[in-house]
Protein backbone atom coordinates (compact mmCIF):
# COMPACT_ATOMS: atom_id res chain seq x y z
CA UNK A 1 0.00 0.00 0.00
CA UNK A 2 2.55 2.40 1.00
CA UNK A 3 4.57 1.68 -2.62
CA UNK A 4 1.32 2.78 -4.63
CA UNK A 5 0.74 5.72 -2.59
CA UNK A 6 4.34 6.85 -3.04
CA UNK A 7 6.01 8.74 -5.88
CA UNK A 8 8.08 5.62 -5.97
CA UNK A 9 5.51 3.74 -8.81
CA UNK A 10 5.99 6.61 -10.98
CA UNK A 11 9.33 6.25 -10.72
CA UNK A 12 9.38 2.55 -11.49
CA UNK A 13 6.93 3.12 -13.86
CA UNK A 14 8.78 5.66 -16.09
CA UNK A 15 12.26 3.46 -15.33
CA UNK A 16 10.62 0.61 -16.75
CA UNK A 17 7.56 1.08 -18.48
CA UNK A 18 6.81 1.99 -21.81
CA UNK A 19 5.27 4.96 -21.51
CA UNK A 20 2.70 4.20 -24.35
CA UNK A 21 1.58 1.07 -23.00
CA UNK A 22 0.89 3.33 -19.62
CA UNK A 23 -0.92 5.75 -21.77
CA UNK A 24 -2.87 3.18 -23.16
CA UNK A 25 -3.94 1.42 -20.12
CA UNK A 26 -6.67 3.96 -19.48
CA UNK A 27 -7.11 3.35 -16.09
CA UNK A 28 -5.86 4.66 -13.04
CA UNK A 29 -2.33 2.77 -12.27
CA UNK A 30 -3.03 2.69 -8.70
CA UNK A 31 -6.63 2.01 -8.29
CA UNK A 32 -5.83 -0.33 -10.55
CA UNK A 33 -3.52 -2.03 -8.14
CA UNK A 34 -5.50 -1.86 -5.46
CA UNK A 35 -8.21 -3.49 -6.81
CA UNK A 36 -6.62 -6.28 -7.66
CA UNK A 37 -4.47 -7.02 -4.56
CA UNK A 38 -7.21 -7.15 -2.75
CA UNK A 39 -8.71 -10.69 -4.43
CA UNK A 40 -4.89 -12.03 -3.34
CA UNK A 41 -5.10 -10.40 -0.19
CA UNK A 42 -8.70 -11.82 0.46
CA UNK A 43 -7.55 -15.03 -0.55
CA UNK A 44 -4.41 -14.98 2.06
CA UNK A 45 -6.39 -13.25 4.69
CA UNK A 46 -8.90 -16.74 4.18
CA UNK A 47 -5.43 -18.70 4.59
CA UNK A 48 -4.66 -17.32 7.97
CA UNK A 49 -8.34 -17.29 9.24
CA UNK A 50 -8.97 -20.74 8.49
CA UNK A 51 -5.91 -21.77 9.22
CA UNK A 52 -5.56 -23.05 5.51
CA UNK A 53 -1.80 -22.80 5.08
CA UNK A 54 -2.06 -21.32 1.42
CA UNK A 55 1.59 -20.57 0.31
CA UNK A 56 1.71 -17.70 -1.64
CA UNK A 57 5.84 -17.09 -1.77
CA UNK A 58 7.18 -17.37 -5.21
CA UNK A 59 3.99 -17.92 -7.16
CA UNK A 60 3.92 -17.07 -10.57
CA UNK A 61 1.08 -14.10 -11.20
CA UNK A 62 1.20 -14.83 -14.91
CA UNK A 63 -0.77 -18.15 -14.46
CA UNK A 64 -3.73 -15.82 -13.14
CA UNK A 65 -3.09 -12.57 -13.81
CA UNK A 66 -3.60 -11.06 -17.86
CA UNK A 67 -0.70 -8.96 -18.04
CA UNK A 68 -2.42 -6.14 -20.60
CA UNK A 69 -5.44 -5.56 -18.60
CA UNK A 70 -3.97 -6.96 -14.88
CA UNK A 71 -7.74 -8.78 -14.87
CA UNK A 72 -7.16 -11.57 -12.35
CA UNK A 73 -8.87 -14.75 -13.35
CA UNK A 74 -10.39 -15.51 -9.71
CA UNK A 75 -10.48 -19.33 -10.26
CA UNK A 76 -7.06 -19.72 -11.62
CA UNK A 77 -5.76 -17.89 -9.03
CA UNK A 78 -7.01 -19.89 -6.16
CA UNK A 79 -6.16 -23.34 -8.23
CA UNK A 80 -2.43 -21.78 -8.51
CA UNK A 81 -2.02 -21.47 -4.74
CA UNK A 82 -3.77 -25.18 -4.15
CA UNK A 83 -1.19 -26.48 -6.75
CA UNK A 84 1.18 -24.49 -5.15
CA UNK A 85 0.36 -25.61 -1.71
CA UNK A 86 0.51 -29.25 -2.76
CA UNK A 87 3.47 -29.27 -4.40
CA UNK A 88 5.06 -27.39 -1.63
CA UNK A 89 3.56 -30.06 0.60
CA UNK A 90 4.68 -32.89 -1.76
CA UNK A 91 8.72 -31.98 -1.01
């Protein structure tokens, strides 16, 4: 939260965005962002409640995450962290 209220993402962002792909986008960067951390953050939040034990260090977003419009496929995200979990669990 504190990195998207910052003038730190416009600094990443110009460093290594393309500035037409940000002009594009059409949205607001960090509502954006917001928005969709909070389906992972709901999703972790359920972890800990339930006592779950979701592991959601060094998942890869791309499985669940459309990188042009940052639209989080809900589903695919929570069968990435079971798959996750299990293979974690499997080693």
């Amino acid at each position: 939260m504190m990195l998207i209220k910052s003038l730190a993402l416009e600094k990443f962002m110009s460093e290594r965005g393309s500035e037409d792909k940000i002009n594009k986008f059409g949205q607001d960067i960090r509502l954006t962002l917001l928005e969709r951390g909070k389906r992972i953050g709901y999703l972790r939040w359920v972890s800990l409640k339930e006592n779950i034990s979701l592991k959601f260090e060094g998942l890869s977003f791309s499985k669940f995450i459309d990188k042009s419009t940052l639209v989080i496929d809900t589903g695919q995200l929570i069968k990435t962290v079971g798959s996750f979990r299990l293979a974690m669990i499997k080693y």
